[in-house]
N, C-alpha and C. Protein backbone atom coordinates (compact mmCIF):
# COMPACT_ATOMS: atom_id res chain seq x y z
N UNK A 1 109.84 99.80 120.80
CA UNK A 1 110.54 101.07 120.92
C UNK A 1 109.60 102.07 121.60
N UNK A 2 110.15 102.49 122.56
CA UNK A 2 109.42 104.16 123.31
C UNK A 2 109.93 104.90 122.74
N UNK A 3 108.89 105.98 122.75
CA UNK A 3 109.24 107.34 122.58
C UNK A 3 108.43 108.20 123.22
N UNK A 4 109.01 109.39 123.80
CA UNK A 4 108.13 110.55 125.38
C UNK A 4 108.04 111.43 124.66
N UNK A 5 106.43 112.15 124.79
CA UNK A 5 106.41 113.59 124.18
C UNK A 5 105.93 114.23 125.49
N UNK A 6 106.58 115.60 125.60
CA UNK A 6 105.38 116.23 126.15
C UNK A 6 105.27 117.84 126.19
N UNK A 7 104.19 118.22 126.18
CA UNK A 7 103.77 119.78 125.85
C UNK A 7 102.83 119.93 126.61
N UNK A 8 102.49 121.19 127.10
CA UNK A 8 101.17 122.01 128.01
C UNK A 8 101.06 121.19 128.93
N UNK A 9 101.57 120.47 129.76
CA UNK A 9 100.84 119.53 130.95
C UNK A 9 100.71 118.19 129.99
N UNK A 10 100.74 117.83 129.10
CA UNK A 10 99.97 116.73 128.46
C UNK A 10 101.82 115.65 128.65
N UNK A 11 101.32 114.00 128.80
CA UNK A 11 102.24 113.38 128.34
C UNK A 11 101.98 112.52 127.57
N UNK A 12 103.03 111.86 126.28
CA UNK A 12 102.12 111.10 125.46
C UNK A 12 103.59 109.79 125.55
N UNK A 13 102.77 108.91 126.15
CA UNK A 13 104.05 107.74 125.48
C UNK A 13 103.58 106.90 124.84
N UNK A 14 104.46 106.73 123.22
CA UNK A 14 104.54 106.71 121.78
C UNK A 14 105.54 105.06 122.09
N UNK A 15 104.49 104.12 121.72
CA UNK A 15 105.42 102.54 121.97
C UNK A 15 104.78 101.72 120.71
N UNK A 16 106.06 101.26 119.64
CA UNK A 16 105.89 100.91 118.48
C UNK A 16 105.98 98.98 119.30
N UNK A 17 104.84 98.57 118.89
CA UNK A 17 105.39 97.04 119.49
C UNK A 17 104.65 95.89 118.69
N UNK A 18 105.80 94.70 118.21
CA UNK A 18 105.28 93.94 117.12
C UNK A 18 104.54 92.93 117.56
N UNK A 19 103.81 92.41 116.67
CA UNK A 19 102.87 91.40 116.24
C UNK A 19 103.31 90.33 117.66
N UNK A 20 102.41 90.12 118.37
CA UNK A 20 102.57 89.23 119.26
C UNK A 20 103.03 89.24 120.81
N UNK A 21 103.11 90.55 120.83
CA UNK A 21 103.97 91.15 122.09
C UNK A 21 102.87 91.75 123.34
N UNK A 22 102.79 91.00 124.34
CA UNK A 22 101.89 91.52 125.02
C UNK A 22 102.67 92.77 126.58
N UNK A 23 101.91 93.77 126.27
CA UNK A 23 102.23 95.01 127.22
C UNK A 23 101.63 94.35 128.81
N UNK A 24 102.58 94.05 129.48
CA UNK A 24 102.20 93.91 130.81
C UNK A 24 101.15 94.41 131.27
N UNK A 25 100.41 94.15 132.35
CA UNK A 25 99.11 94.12 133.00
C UNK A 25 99.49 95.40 133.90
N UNK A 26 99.60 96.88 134.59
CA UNK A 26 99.49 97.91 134.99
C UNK A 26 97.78 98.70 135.25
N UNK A 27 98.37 99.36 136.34
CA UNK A 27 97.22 100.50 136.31
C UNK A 27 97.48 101.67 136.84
N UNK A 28 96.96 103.16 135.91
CA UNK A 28 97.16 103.90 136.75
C UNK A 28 96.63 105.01 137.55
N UNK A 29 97.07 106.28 138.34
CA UNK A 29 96.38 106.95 139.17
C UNK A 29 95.67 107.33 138.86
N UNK A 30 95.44 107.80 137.46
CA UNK A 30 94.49 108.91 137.11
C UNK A 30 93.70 108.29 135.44
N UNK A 31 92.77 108.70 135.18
CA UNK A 31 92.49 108.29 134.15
C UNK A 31 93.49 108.60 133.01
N UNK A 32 93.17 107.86 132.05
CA UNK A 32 93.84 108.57 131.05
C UNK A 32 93.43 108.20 129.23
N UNK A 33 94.11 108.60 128.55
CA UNK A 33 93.60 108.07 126.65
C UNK A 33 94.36 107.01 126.05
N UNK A 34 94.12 106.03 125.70
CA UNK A 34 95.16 105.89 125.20
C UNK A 34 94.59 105.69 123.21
N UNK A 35 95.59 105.53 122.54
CA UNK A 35 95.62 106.04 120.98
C UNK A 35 95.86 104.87 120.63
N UNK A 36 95.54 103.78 119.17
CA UNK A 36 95.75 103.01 118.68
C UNK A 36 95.69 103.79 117.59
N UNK A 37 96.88 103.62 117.30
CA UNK A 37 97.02 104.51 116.26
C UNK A 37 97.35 103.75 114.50
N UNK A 38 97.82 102.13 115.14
CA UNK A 38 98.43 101.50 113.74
C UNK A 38 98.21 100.01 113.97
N UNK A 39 97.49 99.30 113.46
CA UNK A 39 97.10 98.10 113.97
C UNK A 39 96.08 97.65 114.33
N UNK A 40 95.98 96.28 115.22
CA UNK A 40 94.62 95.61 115.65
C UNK A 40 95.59 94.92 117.08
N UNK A 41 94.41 95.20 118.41
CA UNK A 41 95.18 94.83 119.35
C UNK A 41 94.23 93.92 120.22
N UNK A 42 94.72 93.25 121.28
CA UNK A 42 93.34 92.87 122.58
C UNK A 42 93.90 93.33 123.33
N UNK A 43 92.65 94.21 123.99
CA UNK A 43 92.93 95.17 125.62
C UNK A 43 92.20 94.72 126.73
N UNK A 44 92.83 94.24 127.30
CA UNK A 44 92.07 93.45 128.22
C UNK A 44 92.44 94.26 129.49
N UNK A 45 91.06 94.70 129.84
CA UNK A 45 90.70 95.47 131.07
C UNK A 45 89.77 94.95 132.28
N UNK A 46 90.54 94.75 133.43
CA UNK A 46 90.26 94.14 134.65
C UNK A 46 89.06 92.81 134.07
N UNK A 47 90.14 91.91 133.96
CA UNK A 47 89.71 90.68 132.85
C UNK A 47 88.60 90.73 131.72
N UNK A 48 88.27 91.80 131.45
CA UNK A 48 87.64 91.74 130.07
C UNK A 48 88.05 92.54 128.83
N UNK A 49 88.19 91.51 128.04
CA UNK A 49 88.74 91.58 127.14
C UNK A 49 87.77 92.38 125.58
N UNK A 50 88.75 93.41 124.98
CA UNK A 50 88.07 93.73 123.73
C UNK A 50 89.25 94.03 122.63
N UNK A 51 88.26 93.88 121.77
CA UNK A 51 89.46 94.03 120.18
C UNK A 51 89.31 95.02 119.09
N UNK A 52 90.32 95.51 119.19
CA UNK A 52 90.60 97.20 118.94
C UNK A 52 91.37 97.92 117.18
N UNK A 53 90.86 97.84 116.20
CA UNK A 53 91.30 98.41 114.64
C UNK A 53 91.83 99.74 114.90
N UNK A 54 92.76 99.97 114.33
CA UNK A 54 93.47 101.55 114.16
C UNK A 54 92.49 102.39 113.06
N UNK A 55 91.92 103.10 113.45
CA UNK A 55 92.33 104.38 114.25
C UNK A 55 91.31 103.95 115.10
N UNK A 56 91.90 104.30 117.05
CA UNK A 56 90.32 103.81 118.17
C UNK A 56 91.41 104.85 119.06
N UNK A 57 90.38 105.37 119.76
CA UNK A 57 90.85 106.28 121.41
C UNK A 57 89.96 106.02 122.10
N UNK A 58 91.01 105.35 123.07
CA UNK A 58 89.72 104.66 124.51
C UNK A 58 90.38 105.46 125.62
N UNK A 59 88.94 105.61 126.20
CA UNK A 59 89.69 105.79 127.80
C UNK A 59 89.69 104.66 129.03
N UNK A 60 90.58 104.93 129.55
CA UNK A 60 91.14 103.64 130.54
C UNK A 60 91.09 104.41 131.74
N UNK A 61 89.90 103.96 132.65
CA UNK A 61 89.91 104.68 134.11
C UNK A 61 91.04 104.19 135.29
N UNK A 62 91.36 105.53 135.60
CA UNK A 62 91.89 105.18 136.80
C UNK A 62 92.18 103.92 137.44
N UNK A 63 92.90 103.04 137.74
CA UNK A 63 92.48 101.97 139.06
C UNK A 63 92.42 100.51 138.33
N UNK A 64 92.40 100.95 137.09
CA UNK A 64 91.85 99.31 135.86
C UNK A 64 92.82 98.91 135.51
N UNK A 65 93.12 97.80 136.24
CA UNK A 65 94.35 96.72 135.64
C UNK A 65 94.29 96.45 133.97
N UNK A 66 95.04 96.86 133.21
CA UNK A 66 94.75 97.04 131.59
C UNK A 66 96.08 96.12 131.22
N UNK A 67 95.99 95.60 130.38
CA UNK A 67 97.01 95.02 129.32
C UNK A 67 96.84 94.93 127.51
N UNK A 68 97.76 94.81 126.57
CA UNK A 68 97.75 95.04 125.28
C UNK A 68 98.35 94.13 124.87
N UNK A 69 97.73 93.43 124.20
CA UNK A 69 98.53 92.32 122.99
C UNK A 69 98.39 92.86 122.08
N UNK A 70 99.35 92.96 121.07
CA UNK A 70 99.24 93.01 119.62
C UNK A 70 99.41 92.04 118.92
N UNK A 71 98.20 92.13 118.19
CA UNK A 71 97.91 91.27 117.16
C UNK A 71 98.19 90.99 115.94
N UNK A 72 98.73 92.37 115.42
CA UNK A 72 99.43 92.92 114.50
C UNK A 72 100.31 93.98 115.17
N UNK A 73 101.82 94.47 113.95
CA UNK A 73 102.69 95.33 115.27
C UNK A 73 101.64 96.23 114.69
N UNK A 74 101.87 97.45 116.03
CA UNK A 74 100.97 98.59 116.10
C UNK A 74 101.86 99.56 116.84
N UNK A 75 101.39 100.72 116.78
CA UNK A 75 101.89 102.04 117.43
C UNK A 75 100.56 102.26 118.08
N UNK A 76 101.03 102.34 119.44
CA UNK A 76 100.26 102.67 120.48
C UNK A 76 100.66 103.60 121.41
N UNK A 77 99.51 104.92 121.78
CA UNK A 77 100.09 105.95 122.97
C UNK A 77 98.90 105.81 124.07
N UNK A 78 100.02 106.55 124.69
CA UNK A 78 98.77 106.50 126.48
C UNK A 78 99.67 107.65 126.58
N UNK A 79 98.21 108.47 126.81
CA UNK A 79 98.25 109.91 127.17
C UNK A 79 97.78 110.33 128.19
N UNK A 80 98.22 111.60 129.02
CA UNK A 80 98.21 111.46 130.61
C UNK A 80 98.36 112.95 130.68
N UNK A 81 97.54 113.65 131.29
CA UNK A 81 97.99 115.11 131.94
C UNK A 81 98.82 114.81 133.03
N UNK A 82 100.02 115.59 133.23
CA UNK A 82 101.01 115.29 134.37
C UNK A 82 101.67 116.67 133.65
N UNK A 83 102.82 117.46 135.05
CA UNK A 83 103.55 118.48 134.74
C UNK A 83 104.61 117.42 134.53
N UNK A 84 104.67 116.55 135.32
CA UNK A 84 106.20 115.51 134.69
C UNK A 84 106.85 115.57 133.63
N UNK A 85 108.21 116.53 133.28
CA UNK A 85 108.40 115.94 131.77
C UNK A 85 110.18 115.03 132.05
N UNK A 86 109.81 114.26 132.82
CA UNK A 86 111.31 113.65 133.68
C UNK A 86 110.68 111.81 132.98
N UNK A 87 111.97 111.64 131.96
CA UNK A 87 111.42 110.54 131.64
C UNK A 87 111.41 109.20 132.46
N UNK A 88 112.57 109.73 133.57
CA UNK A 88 113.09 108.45 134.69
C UNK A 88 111.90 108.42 135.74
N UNK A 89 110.85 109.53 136.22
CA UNK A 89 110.29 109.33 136.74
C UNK A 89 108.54 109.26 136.52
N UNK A 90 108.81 109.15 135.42
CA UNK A 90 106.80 110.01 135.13
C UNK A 90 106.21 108.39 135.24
N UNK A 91 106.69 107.31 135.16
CA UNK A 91 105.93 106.52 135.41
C UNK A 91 105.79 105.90 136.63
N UNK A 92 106.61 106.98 137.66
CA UNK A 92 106.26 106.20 138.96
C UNK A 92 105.28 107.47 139.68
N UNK A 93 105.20 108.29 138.96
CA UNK A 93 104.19 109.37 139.34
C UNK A 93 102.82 108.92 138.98
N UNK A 94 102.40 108.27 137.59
CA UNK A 94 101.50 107.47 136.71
C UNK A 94 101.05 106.31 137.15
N UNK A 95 101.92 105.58 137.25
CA UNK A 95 101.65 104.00 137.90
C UNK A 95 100.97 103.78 139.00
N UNK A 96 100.16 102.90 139.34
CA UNK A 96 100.21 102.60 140.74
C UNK A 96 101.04 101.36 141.12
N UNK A 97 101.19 101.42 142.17
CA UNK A 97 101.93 100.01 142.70
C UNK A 97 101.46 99.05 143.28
N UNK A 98 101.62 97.98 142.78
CA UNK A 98 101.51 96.58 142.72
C UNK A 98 101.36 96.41 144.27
């Protein structure tokens, strides 16, 4: 499940995802945070891999092909300064392309 917040410039997307579910491989323009907020995950960043206990805030640079397995379900955000608060488009403003 998603869920979009956003206030002052900040965007936060809020993705509850269970035990076993791996978040596609992406990267994007700008750096950004992301929040482990509930769980234990592997983040595997431009093939290296690390393993992550709730509560952790990492930053994920710019340009770094990143992916998320959960290992347990977890609530996870990736947070992003952007004026975007357009939920159809903020991830093609965010993303880079493949």
């Amino acid at each position: 499940m998603i869920q979009h917040h956003f206030g002052g410039g900040v965007y936060a997307k809020e993705a509850s995802i269970p035990a076993g579910y791996l978040a596609v491989q992406h990267a994007h323009k700008f750096d950004h945070l992301s929040v482990l907020a509930s769980g234990k995950v592997e983040l595997t960043v431009d093939n290296t891999t690390t393993t992550h206990e709730a509560p952790a805030c990492l930053t994920i640079a710019a340009g770094k092909a990143h992916s998320v397995l959960a290992l347990t379900d977890i609530v996870w955000y990736c947070i992003h300064a952007t004026d975007c608060t357009d939920v159809e488009a903020v991830d093609d403003v965010l993303i880079e392309e493949h």
